[in-house]
Protein backbone atom coordinates (compact mmCIF):
# COMPACT_ATOMS: atom_id res chain seq x y z
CA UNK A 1 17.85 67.01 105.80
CA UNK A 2 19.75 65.27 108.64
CA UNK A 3 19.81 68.83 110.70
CA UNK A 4 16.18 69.93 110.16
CA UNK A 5 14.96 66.55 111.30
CA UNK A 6 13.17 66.20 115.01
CA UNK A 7 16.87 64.29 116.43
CA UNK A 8 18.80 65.60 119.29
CA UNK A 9 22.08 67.06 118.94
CA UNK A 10 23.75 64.19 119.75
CA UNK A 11 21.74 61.63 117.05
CA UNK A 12 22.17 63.99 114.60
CA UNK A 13 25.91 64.24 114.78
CA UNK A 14 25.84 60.01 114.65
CA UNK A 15 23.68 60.35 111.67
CA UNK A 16 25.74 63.01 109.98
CA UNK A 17 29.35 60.40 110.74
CA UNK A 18 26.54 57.70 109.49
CA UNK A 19 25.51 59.02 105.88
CA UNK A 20 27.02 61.69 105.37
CA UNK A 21 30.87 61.59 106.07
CA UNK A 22 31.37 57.70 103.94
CA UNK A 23 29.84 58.86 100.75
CA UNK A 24 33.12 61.31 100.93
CA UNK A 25 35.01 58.80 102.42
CA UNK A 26 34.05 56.56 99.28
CA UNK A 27 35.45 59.19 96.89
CA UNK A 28 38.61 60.18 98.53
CA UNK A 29 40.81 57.34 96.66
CA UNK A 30 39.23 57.96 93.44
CA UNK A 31 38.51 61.77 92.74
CA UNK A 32 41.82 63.64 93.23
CA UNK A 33 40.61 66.17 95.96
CA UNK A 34 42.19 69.62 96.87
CA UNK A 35 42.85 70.72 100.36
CA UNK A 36 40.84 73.39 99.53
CA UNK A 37 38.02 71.74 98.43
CA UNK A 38 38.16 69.18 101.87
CA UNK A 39 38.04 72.40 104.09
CA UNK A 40 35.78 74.14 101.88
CA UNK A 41 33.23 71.29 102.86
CA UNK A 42 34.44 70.88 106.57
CA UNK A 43 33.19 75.31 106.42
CA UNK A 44 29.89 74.69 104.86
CA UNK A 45 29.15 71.70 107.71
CA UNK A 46 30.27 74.00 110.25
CA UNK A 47 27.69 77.06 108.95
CA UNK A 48 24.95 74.48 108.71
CA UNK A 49 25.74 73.34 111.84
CA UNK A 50 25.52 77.18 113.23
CA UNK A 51 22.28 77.77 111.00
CA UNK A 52 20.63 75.06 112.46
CA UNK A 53 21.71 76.27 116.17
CA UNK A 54 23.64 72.91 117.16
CA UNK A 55 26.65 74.96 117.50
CA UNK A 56 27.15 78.86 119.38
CA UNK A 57 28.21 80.89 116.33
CA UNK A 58 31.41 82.40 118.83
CA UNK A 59 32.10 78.63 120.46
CA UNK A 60 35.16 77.23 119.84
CA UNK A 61 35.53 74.92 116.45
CA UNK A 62 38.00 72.39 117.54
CA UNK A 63 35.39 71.22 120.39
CA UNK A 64 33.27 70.17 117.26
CA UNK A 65 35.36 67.22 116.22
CA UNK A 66 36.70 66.64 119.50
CA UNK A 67 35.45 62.83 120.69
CA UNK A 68 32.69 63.23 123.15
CA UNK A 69 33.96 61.17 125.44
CA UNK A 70 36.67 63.98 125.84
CA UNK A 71 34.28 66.82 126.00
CA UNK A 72 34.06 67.41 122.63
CA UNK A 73 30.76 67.21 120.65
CA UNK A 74 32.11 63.77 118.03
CA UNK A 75 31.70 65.44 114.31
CA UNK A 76 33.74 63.72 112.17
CA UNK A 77 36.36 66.36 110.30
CA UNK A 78 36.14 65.52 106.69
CA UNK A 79 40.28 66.97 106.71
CA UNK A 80 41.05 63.71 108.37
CA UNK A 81 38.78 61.27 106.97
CA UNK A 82 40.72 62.12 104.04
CA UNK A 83 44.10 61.96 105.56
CA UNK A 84 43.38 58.60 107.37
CA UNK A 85 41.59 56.97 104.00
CA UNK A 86 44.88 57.81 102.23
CA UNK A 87 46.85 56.84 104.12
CA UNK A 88 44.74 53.32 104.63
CA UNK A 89 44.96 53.06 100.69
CA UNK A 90 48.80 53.81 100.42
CA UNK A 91 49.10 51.33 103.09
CA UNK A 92 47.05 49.15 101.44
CA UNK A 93 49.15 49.15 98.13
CA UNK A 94 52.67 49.19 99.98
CA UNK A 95 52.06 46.43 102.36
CA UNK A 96 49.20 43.87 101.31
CA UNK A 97 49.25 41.73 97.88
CA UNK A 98 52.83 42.61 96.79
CA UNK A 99 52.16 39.90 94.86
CA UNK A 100 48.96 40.68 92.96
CA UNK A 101 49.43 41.67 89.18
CA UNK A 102 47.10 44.38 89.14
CA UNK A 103 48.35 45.72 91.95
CA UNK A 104 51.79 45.89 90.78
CA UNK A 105 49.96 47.96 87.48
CA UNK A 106 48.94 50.73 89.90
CA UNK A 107 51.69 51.19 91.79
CA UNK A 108 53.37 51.90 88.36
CA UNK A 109 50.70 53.80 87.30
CA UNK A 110 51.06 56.16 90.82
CA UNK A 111 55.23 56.16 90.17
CA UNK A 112 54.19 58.50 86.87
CA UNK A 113 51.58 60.44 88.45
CA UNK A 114 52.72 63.82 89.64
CA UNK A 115 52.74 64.63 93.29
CA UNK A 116 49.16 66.14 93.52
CA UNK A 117 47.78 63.20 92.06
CA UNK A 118 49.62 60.37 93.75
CA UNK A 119 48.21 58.52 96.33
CA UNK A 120 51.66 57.14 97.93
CA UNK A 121 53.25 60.43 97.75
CA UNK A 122 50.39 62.08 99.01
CA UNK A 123 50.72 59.46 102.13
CA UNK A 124 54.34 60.04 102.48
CA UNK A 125 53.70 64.24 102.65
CA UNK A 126 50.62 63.53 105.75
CA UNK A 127 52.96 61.01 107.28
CA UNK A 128 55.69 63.47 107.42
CA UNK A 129 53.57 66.08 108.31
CA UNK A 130 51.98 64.34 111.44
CA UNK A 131 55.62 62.95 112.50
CA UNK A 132 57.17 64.88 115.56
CA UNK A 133 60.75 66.20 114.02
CA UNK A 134 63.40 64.36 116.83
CA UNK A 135 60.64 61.44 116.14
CA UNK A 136 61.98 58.47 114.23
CA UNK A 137 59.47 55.92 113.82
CA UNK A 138 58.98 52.91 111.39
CA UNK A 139 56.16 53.79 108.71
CA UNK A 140 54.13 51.06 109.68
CA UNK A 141 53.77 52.26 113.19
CA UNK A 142 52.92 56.18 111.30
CA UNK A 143 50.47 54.57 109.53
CA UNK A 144 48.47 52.57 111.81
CA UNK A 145 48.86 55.64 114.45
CA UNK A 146 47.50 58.28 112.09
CA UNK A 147 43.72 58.52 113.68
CA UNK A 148 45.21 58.86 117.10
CA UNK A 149 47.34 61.61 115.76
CA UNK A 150 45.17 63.75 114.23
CA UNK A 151 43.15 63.59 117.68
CA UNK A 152 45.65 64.29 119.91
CA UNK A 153 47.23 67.51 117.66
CA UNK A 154 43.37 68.79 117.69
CA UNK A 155 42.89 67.87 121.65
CA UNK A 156 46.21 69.50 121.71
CA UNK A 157 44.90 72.80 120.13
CA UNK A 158 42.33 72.88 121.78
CA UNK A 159 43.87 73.04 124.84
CA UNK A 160 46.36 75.72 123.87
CA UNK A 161 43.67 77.74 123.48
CA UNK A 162 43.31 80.88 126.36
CA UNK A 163 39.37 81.05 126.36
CA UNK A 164 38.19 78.01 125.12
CA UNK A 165 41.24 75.73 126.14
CA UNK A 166 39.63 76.22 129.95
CA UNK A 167 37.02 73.71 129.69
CA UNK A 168 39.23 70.54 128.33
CA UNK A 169 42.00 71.78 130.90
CA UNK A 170 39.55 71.76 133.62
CA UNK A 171 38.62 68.42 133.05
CA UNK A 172 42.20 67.32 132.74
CA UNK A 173 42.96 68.03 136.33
């Protein structure tokens, strides 16, 4: 609906991060998602997106979810609205009303829950995933850091990239 309206590419990426991206966001601590199901979704966006001509079906992806302050065009990639809302969550749990009874009940509850299903063990996996490897930091500092990380790896690839890298490097200099 969003894509077939009259709004320019820009308005319609706003509106997409606007409706579209919180009612997953909403679901992400609740419904135990698989990564295959997250990228699954972050594919069909990107062939709507193509369908709909917003995006050159041979242009590079990672520009898509680049910021466009950086040259990128500012989707938001559903792979790390999930990684950053679970990550919020575990913080959520670990840090704030320690406390709290009923908090106390689901961290409990997540001890017994296998890894798949767990939202603190899930957080500790991205954590250690987005951490550099001669990198010690304190997981507070991961935490709070994890949106700028997931930027700079994809601003990162971007730029690694022969063709399409040119652009962003360009700009750089």
């Amino acid at each position: 609906m969003i894509l077939k309206s009259a709004l320019n590419n820009r308005n319609k990426i706003t509106a997409i991060a606007a409706l579209a991206v919180p009612v997953f966001r909403y679901s992400f601590g609740i419904i135990n998602w698989r990564n295959e199901e997250i990228k699954k979704i972050d594919r069909k966006t990107r062939k709507m997106i193509k369908m709909y001509k917003m995006h050159h079906p041979k242009a590079d992806i990672d520009s898509l979810y680049v910021k466009r302050k950086e040259g990128g065009r500012g989707l938001v990639q559903i792979v790390a609205a999930y990684k950053a809302e679970i990550m919020n969550i575990a913080e959520c749990l670990n840090t704030n009303y320690k406390e709290d009874h009923f908090v106390n009940i689901v961290k409990s509850q997540e001890r017994t829950q296998p890894n798949m299903n767990s939202i603190i063990k899930t957080a500790a996996k991205i954590t250690e995933e987005l951490s550099q490897p001669n990198e010690k930091r304190l997981k507070q500092d991961a935490i709070q850091h994890t949106k700028a990380r997931l930027g700079e790896s994809l601003n990162k690839k971007w730029k690694d990239k022969v063709i399409h890298g040119q652009y962003i490097r360009n700009i750089d200099r």
